[in-house]
Protein backbone atom coordinates (compact mmCIF):
# COMPACT_ATOMS: atom_id res chain seq x y z
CA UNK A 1 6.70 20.42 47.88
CA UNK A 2 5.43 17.10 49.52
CA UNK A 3 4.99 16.70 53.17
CA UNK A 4 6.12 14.19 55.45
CA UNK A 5 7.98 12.86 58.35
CA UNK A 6 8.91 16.33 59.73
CA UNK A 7 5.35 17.67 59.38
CA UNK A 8 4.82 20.42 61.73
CA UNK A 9 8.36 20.42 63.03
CA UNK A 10 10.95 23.36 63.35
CA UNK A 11 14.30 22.99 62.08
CA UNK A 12 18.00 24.82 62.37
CA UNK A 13 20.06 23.91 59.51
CA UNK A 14 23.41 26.00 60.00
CA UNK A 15 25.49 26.14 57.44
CA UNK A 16 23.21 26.28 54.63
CA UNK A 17 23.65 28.49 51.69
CA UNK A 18 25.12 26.32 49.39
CA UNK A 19 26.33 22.60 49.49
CA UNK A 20 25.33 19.53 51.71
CA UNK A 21 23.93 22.40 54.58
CA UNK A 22 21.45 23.68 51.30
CA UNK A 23 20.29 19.85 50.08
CA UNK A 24 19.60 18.89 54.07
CA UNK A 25 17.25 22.17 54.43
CA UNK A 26 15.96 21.06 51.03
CA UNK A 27 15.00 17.70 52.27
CA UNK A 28 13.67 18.90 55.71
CA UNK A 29 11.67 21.26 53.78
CA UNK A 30 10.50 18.34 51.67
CA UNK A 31 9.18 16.28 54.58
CA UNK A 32 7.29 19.17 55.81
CA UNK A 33 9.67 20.74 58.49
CA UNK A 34 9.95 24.22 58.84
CA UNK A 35 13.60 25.25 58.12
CA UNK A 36 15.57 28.01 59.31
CA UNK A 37 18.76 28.61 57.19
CA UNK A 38 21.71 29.84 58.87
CA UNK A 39 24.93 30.90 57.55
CA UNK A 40 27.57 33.69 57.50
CA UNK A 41 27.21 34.11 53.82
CA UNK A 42 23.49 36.46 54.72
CA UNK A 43 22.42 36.75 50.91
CA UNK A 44 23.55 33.09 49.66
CA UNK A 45 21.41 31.96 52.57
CA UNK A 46 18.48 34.29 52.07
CA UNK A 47 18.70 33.20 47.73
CA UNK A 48 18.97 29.54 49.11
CA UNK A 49 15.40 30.40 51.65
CA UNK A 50 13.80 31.64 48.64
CA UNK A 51 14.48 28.50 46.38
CA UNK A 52 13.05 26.88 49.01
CA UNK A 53 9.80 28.73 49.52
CA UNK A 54 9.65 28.96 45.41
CA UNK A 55 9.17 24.92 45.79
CA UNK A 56 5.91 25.48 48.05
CA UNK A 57 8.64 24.79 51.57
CA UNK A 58 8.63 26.69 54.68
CA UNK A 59 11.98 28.45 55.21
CA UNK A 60 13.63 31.22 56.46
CA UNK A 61 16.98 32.90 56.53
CA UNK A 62 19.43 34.20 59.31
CA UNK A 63 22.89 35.80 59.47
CA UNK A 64 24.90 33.73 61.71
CA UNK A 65 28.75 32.96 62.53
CA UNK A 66 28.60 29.44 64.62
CA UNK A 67 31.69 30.35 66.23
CA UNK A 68 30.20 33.11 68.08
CA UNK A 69 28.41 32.69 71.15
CA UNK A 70 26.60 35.77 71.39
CA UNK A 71 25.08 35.43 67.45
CA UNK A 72 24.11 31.79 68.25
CA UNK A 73 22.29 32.38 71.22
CA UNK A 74 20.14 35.65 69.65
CA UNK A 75 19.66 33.06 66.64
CA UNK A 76 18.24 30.43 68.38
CA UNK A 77 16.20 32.91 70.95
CA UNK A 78 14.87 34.73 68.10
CA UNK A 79 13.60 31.22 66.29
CA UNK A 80 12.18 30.03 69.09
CA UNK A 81 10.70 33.68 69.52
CA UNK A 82 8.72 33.45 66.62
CA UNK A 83 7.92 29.88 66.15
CA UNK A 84 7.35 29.02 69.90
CA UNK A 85 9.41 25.47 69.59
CA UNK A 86 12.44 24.09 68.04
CA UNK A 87 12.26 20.22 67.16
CA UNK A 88 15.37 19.75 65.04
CA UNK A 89 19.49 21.24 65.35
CA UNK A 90 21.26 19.99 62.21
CA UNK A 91 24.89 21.22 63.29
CA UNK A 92 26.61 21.21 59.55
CA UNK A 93 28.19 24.86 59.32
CA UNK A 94 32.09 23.52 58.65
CA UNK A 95 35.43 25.31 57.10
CA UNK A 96 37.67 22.71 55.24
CA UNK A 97 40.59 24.90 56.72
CA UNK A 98 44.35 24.59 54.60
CA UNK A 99 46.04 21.71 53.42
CA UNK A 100 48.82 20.96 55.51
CA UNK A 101 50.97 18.49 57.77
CA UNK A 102 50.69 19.65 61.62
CA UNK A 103 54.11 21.28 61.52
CA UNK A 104 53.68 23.41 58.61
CA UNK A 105 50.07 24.70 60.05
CA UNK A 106 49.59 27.79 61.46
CA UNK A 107 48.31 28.17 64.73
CA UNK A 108 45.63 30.42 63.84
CA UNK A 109 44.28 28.43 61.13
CA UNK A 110 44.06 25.65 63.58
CA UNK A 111 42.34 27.63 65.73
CA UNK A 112 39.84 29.01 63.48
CA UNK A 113 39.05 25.69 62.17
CA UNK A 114 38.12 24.27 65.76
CA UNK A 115 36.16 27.45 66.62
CA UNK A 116 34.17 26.94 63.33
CA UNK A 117 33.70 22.95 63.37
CA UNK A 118 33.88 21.82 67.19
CA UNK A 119 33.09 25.04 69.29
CA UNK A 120 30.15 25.69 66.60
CA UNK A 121 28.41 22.40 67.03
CA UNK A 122 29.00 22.88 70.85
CA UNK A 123 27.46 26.73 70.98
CA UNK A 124 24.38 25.37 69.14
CA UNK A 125 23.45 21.98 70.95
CA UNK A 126 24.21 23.99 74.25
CA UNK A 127 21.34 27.05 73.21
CA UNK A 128 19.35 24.24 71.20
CA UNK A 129 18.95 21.91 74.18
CA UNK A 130 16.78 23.24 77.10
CA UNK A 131 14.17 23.97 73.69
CA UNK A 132 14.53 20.58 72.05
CA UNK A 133 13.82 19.32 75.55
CA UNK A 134 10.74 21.06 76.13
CA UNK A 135 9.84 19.48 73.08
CA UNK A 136 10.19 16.05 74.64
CA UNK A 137 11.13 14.45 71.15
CA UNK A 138 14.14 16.91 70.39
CA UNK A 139 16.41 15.17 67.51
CA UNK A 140 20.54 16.84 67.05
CA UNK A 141 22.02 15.40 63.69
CA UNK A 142 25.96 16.55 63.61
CA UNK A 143 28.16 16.29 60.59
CA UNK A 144 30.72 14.89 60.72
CA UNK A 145 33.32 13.32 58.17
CA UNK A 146 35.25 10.00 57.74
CA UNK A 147 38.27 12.04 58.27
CA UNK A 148 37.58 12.31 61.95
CA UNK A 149 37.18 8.35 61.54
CA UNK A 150 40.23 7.34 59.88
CA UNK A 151 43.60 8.88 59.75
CA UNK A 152 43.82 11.50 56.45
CA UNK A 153 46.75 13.39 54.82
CA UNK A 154 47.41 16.73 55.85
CA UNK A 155 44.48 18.08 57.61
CA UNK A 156 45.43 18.18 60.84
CA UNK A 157 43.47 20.82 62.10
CA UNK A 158 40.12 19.33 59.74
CA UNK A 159 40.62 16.08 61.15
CA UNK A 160 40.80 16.58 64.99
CA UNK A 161 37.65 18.94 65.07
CA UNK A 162 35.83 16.00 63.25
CA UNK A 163 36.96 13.77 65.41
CA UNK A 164 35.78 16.33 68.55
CA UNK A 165 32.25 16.44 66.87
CA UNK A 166 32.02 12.93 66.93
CA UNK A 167 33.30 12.29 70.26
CA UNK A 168 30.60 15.20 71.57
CA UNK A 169 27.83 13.84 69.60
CA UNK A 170 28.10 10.31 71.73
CA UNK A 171 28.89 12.35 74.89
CA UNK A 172 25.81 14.15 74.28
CA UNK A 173 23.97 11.23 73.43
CA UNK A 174 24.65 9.94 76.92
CA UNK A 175 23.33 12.97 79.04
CA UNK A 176 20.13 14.04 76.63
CA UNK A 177 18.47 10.93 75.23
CA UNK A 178 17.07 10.33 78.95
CA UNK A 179 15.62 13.81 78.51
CA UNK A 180 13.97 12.83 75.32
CA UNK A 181 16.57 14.18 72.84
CA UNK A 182 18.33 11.97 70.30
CA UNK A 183 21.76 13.16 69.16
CA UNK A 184 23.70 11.07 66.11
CA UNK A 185 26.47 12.38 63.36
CA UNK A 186 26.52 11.50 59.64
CA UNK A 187 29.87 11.18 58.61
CA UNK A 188 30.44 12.45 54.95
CA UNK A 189 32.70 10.65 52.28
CA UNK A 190 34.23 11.46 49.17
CA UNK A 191 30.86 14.01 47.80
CA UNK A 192 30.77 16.37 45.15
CA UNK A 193 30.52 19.56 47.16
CA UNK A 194 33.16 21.93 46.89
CA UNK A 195 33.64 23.13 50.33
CA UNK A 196 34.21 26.50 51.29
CA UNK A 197 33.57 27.36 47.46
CA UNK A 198 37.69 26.43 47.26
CA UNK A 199 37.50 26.08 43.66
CA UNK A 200 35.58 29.16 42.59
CA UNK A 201 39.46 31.13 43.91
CA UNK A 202 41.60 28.40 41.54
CA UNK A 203 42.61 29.23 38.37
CA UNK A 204 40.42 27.08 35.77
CA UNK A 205 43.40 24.71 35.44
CA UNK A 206 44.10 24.19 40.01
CA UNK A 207 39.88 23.62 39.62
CA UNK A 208 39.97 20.75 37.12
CA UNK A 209 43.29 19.53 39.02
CA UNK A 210 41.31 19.65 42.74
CA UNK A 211 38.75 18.04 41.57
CA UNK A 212 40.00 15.06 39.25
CA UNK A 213 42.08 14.53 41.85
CA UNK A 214 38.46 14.17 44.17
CA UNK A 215 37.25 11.89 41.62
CA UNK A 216 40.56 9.84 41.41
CA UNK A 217 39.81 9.00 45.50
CA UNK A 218 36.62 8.43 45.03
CA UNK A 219 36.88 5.83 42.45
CA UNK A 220 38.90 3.72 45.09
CA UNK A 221 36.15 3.10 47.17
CA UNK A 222 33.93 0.39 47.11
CA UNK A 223 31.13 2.29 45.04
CA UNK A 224 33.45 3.47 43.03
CA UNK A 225 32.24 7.32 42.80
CA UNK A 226 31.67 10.60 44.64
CA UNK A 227 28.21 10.64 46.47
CA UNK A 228 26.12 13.92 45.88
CA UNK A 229 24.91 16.56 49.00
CA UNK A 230 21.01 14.78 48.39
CA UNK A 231 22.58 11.40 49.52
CA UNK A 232 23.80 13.00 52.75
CA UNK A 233 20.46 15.03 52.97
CA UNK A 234 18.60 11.76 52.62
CA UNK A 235 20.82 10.15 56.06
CA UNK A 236 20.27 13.47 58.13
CA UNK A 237 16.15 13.72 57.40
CA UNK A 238 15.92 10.05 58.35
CA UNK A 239 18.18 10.49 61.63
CA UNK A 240 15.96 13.71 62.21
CA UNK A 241 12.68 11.85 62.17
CA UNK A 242 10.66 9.16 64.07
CA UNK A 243 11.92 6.44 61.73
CA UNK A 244 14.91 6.52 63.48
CA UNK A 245 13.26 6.73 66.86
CA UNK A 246 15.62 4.22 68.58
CA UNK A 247 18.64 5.84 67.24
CA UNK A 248 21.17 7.86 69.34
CA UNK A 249 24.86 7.73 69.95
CA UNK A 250 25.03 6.65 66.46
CA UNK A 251 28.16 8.05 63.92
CA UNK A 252 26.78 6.74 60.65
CA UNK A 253 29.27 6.67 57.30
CA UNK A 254 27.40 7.81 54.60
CA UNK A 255 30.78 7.20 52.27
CA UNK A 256 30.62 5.18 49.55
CA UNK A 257 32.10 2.53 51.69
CA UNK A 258 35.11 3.59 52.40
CA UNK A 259 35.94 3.65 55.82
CA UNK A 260 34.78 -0.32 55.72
CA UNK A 261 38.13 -0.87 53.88
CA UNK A 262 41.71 -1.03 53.76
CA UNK A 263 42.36 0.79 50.39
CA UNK A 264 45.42 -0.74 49.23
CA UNK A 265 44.98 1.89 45.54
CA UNK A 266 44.36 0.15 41.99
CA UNK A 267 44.43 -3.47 41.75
């Protein structure tokens, strides 16, 4: 595996056994970072490590709910325990939460979905910072997602944490980039990454429906097509390096184009 931009550098990816979290550790890896996986899913994110390491990367994995304070902290102690520095937070872990209109959602699942998407990216910048600091080039890349851009169907609970990552990404921005960190979101589109694994619990005929329907969205937008987890990867390593050096505050669609358009459907 080549090295690069991130040579010498220590990265968190959370969120990263499978998906967009996997291809950004992937491409970290590939520009010479050492990555630490995290996830709750401990042996998709140790197989996920070893496909790294099997490419000639430097990775590890770690066991970790986002949503709990006590398992980020030890996480991020431990890293910085045995690597002596932490250069990079990529804040991706996310739950797509259910499908529904705001009065038909249940409290809990509300709640869950915030604790996961918002309250995680807030429990790992807060134990990432004073580290990324002492680095005095620290970089925080959130995800994000055009749905906490633009106003979606029936994902109420999806679309205000979004929009909370977003807003705390800028707010962050504001208080850390005179202490030499940088802190910018990538805002997903329409990509072919079945979150949460959603279709592996369908029935073969729900899959093909859930994800023609994916297709049928994507195919509005201005490209036309779902992008794929490496085109996100490729957005977050650049954000995480020196290229983008004079980049903070910064939400950046990585969609396909479509949150630079009205989509009025087929024309």
């Amino acid at each position: 595996m080549a090295t690069g931009r991130l040579d010498g550098r220590v990265a968190l990816v959370t969120g990263a056994a499978a998906g967009i979290g996997m291809a950004i550790a992937e491409a970290l890896a590939g520009e010479g970072a050492t990555v630490i996986l995290a996830d709750v899913q401990a042996e998709r994110v140790s197989a996920s490590a070893e496909r790294i390491q099997a490419s000639g990367g430097r990775s590890e994995a770690v066991a970790c709910d986002v949503s709990d304070a006590g398992q980020v902290a030890r996480t991020i102690g431990e890293l910085v325990e045995r690597h002596g520095r932490l250069n990079i937070l990529v804040a991706n872990a996310g739950i797509p939460g259910m499908s529904h209109p705001a009065h038909e959602t249940a409290v809990e699942d509300f709640d869950r979905v915030v604790a996961v998407n918002l309250r995680g990216v807030f429990l790992c910048a807060s134990h990432a910072l004073p580290h990324l600091m002492a680095t005095g080039n620290g970089a925080i890349v959130t995800i994000a997602s055009t749905f906490g851009m633009v106003g979606a169907s029936a994902s109420p609970a999806y679309a205000a944490s979004k929009g909370g990552v977003i807003a705390l990404t800028r707010q962050l921005a504001v208080d850390y980039g005179p202490l030499g960190v940088r802190v910018n979101a990538v805002s997903p589109g329409y990509v072919d990454n079945d979150m949460a694994d959603r279709r592996t619990r369908m029935s073969p005929e729900d899959a093909a429906a859930n994800l023609s329907s994916r297709e049928d969205a994507a195919a509005l937008q201005p490209l036309g097509r779902q992008g794929s987890t490496a085109e996100i990867a490729a957005a977050v390593a650049f954000l995480a390096s020196d290229a983008a050096s004079f980049m903070t505050g910064a939400i950046v669609p990585v969609d396909g184009g479509c949150t630079a358009t009205f989509n009025s459907g087929p024309r």
